[in-house]
PDB file of N, CA and C in Angstrom:
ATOM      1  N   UNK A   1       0.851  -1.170   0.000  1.00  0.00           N
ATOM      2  CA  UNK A   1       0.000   0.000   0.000  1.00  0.00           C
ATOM      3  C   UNK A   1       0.896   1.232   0.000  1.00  0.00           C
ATOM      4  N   UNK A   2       0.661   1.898  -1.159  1.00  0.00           N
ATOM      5  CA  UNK A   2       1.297   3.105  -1.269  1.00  0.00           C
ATOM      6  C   UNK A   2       1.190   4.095   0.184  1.00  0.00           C
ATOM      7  N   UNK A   3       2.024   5.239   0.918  1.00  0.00           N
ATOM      8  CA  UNK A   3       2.102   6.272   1.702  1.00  0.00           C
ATOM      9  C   UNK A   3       1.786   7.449   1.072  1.00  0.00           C
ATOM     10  N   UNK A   4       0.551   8.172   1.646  1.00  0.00           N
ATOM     11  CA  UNK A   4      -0.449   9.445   1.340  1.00  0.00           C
ATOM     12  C   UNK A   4       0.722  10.547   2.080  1.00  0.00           C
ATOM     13  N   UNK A   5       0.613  11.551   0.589  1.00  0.00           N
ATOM     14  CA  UNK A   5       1.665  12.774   1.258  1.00  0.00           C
ATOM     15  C   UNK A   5       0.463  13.290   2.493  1.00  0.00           C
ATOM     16  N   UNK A   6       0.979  14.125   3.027  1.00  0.00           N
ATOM     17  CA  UNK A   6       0.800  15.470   3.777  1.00  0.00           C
ATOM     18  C   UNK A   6       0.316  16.194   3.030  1.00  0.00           C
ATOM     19  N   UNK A   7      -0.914  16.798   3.016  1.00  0.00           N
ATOM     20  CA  UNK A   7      -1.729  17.827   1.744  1.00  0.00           C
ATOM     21  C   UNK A   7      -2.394  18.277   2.691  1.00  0.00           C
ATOM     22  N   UNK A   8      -2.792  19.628   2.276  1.00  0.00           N
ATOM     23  CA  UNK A   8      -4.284  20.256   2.810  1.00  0.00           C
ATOM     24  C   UNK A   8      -5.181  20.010   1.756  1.00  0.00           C
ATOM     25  N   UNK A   9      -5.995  20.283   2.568  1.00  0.00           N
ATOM     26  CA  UNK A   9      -7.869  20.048   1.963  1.00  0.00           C
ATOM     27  C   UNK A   9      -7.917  20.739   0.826  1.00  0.00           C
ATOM     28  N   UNK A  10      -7.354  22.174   0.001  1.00  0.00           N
ATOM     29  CA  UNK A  10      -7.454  22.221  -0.926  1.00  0.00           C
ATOM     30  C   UNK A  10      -6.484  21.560  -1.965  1.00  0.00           C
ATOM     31  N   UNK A  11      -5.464  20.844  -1.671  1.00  0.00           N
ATOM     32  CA  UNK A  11      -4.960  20.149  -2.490  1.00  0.00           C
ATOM     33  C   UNK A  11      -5.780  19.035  -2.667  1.00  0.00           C
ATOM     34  N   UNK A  12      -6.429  18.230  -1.458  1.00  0.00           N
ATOM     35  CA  UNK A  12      -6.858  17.343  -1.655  1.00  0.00           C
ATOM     36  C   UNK A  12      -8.132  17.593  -2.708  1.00  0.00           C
ATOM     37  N   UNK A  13      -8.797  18.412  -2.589  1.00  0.00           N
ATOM     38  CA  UNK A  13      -9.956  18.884  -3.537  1.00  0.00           C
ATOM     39  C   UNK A  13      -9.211  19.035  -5.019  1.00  0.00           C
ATOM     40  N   UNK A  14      -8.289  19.700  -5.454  1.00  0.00           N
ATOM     41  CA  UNK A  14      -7.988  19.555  -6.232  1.00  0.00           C
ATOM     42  C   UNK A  14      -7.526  18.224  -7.142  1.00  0.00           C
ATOM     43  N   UNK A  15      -6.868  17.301  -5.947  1.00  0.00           N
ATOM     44  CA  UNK A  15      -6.653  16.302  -6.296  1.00  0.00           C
ATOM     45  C   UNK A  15      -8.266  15.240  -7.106  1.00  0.00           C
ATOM     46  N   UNK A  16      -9.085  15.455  -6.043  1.00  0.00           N
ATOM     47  CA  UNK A  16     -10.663  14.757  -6.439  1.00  0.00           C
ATOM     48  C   UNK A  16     -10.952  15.594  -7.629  1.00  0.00           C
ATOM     49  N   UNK A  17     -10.951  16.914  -7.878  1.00  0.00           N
ATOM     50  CA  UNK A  17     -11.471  16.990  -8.599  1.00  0.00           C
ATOM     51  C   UNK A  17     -10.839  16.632 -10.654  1.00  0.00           C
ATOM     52  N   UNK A  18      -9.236  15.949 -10.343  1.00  0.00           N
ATOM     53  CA  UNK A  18      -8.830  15.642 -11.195  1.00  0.00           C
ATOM     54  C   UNK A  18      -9.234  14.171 -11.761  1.00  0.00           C
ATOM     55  N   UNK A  19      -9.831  13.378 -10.543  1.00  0.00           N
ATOM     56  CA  UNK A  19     -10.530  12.053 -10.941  1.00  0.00           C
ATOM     57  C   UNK A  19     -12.366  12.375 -11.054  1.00  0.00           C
ATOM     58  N   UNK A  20     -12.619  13.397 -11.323  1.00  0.00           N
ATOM     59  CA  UNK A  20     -14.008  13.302 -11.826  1.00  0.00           C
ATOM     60  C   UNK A  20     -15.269  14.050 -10.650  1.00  0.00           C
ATOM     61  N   UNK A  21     -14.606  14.150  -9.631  1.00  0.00           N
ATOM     62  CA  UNK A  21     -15.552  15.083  -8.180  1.00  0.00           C
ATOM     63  C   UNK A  21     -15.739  15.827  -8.640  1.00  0.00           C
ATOM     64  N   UNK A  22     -16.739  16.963  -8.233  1.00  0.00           N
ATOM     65  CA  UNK A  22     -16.812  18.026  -7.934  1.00  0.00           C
ATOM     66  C   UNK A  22     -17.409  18.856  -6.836  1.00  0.00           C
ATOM     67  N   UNK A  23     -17.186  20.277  -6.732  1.00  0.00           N
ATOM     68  CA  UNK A  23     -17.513  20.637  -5.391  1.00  0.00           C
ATOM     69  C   UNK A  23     -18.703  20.723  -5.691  1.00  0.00           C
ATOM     70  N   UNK A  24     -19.654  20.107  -4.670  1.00  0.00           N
ATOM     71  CA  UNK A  24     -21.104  20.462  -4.572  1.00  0.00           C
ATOM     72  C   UNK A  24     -22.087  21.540  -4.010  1.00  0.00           C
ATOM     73  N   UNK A  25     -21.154  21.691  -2.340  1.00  0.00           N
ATOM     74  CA  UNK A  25     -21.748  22.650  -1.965  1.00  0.00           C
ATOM     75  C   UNK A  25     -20.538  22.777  -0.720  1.00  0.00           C
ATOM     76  N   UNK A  26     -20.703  24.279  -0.075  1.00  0.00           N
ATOM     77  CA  UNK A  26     -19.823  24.798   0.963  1.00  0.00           C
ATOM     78  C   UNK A  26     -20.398  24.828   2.243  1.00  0.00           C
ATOM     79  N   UNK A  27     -19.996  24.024   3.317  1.00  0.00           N
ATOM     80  CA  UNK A  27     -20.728  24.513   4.469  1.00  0.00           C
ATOM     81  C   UNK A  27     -19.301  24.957   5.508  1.00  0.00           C
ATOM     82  N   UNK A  28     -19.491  25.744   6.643  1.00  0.00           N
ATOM     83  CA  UNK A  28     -19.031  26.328   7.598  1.00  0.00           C
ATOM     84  C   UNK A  28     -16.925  25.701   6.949  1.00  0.00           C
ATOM     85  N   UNK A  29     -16.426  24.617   7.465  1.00  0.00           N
ATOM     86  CA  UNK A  29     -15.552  24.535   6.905  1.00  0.00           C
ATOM     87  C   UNK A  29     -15.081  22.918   6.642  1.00  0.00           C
ATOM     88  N   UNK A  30     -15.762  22.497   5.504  1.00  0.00           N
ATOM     89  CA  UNK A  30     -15.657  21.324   4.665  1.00  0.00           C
ATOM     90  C   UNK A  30     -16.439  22.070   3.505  1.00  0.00           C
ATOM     91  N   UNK A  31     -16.021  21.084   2.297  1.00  0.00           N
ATOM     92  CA  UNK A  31     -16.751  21.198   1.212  1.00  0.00           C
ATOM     93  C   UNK A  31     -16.935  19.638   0.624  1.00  0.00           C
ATOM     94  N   UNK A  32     -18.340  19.593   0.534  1.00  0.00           N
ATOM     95  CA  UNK A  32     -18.878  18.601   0.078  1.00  0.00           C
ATOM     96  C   UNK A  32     -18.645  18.317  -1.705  1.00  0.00           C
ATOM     97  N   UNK A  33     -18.279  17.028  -1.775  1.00  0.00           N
ATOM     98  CA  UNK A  33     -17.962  16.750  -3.337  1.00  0.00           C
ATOM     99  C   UNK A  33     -18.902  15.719  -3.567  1.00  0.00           C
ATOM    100  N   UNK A  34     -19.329  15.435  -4.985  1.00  0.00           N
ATOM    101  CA  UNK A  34     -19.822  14.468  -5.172  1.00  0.00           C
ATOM    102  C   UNK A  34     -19.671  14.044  -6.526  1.00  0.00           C
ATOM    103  N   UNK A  35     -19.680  12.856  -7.507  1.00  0.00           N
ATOM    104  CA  UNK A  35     -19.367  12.460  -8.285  1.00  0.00           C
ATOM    105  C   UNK A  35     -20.660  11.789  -9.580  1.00  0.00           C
ATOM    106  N   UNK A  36     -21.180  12.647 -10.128  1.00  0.00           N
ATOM    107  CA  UNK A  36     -22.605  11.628 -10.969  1.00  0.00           C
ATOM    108  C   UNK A  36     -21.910   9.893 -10.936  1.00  0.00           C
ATOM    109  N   UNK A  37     -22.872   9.313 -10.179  1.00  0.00           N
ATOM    110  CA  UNK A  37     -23.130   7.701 -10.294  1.00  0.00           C
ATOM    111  C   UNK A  37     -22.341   7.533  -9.633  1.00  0.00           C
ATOM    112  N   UNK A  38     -21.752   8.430  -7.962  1.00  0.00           N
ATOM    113  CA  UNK A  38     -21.021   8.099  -7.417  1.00  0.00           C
ATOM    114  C   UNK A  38     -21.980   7.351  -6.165  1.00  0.00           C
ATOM    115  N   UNK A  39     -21.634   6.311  -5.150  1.00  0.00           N
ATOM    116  CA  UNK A  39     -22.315   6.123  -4.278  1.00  0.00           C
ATOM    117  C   UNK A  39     -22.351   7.366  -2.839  1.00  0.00           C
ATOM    118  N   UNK A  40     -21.080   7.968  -2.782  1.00  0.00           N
ATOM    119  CA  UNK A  40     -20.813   8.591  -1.184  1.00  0.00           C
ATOM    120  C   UNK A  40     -20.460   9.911  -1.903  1.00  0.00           C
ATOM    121  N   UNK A  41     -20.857  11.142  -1.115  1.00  0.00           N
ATOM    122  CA  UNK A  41     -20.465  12.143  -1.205  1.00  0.00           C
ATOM    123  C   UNK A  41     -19.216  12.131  -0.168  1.00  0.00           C
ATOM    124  N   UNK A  42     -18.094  13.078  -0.469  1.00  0.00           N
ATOM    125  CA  UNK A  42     -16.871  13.429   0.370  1.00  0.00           C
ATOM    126  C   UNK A  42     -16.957  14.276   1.023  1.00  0.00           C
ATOM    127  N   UNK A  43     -16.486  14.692   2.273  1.00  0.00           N
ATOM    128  CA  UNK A  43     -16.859  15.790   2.760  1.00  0.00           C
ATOM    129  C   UNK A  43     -15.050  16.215   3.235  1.00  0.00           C
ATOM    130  N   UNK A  44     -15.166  16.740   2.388  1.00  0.00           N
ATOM    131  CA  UNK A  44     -12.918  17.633   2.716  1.00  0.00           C
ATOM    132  C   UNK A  44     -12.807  18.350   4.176  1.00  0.00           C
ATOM    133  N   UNK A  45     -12.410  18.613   5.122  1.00  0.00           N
ATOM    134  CA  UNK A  45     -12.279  19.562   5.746  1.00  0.00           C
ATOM    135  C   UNK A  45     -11.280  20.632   5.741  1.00  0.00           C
ATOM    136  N   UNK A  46     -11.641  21.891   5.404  1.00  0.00           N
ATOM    137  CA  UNK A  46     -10.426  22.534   4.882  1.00  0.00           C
ATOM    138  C   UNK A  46     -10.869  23.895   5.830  1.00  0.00           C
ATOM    139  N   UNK A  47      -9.122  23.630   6.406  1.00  0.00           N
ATOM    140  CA  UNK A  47      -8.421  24.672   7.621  1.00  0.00           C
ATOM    141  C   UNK A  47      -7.558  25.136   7.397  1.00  0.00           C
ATOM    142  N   UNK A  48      -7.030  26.177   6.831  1.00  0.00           N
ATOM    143  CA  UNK A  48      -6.436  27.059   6.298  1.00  0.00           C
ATOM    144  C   UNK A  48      -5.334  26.167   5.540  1.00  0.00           C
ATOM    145  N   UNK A  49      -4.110  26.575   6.529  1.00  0.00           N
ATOM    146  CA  UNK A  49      -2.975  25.768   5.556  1.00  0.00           C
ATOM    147  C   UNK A  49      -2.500  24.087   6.289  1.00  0.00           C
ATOM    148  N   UNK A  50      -3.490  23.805   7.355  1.00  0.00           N
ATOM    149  CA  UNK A  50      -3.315  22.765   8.159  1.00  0.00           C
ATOM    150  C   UNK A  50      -3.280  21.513   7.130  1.00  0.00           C
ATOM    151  N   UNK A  51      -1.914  20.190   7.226  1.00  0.00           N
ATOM    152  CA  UNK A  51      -2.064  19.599   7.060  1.00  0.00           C
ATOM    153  C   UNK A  51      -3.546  18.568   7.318  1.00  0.00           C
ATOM    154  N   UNK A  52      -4.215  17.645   6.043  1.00  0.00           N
ATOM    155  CA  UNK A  52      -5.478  16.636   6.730  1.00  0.00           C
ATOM    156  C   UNK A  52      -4.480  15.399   7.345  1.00  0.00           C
ATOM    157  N   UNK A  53      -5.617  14.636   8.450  1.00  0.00           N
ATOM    158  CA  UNK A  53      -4.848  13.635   9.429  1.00  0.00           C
ATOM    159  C   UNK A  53      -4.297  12.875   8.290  1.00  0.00           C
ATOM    160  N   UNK A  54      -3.705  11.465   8.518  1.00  0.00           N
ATOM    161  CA  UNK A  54      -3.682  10.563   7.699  1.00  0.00           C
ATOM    162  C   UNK A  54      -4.644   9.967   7.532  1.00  0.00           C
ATOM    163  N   UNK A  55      -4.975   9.460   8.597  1.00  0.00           N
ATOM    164  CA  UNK A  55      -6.021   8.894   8.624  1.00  0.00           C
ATOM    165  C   UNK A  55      -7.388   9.251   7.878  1.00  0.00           C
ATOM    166  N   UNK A  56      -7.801  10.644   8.646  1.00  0.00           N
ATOM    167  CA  UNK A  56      -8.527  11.431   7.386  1.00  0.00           C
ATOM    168  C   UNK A  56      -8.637  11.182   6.027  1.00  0.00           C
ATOM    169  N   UNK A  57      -7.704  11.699   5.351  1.00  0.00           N
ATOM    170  CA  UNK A  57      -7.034  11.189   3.864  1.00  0.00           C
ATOM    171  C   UNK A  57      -7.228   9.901   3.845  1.00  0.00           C
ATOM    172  N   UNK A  58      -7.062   9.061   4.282  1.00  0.00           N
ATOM    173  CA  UNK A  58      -7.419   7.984   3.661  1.00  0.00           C
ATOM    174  C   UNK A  58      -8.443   7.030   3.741  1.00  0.00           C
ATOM    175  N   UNK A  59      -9.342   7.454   4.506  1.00  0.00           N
ATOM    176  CA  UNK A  59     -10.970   7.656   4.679  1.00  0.00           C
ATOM    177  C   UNK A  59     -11.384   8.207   3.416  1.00  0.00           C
ATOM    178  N   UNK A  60     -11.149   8.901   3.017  1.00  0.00           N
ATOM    179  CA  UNK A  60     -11.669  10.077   1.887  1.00  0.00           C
ATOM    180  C   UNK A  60     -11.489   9.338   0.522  1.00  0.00           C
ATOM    181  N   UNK A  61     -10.221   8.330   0.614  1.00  0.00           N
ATOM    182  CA  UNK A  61      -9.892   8.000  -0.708  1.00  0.00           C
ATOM    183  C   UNK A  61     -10.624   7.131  -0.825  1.00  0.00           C
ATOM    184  N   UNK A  62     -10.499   6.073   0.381  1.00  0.00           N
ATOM    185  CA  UNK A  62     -11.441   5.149   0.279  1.00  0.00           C
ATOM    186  C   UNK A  62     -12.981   5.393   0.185  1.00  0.00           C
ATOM    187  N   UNK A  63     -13.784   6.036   0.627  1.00  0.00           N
ATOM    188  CA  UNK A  63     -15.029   6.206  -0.005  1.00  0.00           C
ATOM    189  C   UNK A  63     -15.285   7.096  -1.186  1.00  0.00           C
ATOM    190  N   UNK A  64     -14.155   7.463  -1.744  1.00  0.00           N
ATOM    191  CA  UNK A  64     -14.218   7.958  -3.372  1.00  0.00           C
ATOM    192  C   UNK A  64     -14.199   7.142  -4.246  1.00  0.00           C
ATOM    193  N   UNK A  65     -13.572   5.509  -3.577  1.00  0.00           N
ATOM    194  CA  UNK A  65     -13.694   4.573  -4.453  1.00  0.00           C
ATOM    195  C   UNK A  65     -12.197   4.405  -5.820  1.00  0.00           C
ATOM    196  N   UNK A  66     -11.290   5.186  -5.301  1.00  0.00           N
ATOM    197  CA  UNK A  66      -9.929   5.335  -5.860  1.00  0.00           C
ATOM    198  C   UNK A  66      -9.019   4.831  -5.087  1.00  0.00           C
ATOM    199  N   UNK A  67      -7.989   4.101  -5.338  1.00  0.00           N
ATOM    200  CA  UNK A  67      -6.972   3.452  -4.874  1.00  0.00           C
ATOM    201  C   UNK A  67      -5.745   4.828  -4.642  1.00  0.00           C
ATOM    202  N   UNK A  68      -5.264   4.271  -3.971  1.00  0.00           N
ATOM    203  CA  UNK A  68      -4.222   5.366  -3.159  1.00  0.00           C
ATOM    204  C   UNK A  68      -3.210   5.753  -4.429  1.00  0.00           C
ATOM    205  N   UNK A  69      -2.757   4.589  -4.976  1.00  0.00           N
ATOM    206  CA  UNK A  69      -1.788   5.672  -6.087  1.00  0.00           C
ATOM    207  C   UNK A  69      -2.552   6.171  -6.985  1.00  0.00           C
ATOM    208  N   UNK A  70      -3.893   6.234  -7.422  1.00  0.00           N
ATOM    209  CA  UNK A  70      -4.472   6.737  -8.518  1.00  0.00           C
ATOM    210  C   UNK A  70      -4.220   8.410  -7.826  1.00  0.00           C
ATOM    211  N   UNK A  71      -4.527   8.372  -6.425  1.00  0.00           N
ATOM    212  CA  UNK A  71      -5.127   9.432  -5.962  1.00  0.00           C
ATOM    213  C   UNK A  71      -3.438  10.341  -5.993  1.00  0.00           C
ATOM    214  N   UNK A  72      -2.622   9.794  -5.691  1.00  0.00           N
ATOM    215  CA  UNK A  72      -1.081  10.329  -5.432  1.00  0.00           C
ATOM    216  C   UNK A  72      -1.072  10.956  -6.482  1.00  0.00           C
ATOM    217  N   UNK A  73      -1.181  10.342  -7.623  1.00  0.00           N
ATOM    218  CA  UNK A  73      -1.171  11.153  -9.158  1.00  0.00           C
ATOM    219  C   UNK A  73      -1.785  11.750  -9.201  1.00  0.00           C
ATOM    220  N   UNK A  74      -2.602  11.893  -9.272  1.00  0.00           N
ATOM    221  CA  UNK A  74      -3.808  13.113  -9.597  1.00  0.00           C
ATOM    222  C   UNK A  74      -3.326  14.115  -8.731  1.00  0.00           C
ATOM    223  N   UNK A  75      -2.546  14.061  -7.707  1.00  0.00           N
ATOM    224  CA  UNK A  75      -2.085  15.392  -6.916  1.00  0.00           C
ATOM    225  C   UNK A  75      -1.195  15.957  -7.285  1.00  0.00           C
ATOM    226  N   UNK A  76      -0.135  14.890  -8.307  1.00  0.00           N
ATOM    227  CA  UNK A  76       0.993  15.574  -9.024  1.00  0.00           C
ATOM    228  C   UNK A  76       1.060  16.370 -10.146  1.00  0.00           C
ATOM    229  N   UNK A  77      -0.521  15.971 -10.826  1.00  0.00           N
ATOM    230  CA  UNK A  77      -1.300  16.185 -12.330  1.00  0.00           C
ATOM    231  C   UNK A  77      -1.291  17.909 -11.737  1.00  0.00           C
TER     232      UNK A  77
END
């Protein structure tokens, strides 16, 4: 199993939105993504320039339904 960099929430958004997400809607501080014919919406939490946990991150990947290196790339894209 590939190792998830250190990103903030808008990288990570950027990252989703290079595999097909998009932002859906903004509340207080997450932004909800969702994907047509996706099963789970994502919910990012984004705090200024704060690294997300690991753990976090990889919660996120996993219910996006993308494998960890798809997702690594798409952050480098």
């Amino acid at each position: 199993m590939s190792k998830l960099p250190a990103i903030t929430g808008r990288q990570a958004i950027a990252a989703f939105e290079q595999l097909g997400f998009s932002v859906d809607r903004i509340t207080d501080s997450h932004h909800i993504m969702k994907k047509a014919g996706h099963r789970y919406n994502i919910s990012i939490p984004i705090h200024g320039a704060k690294p997300l946990k690991a753990g976090t991150l990889r919660t996120l990947v996993r219910n996006a339904g993308v494998d960890v290196e798809a997702f690594v790339n798409a952050i480098r894209d």
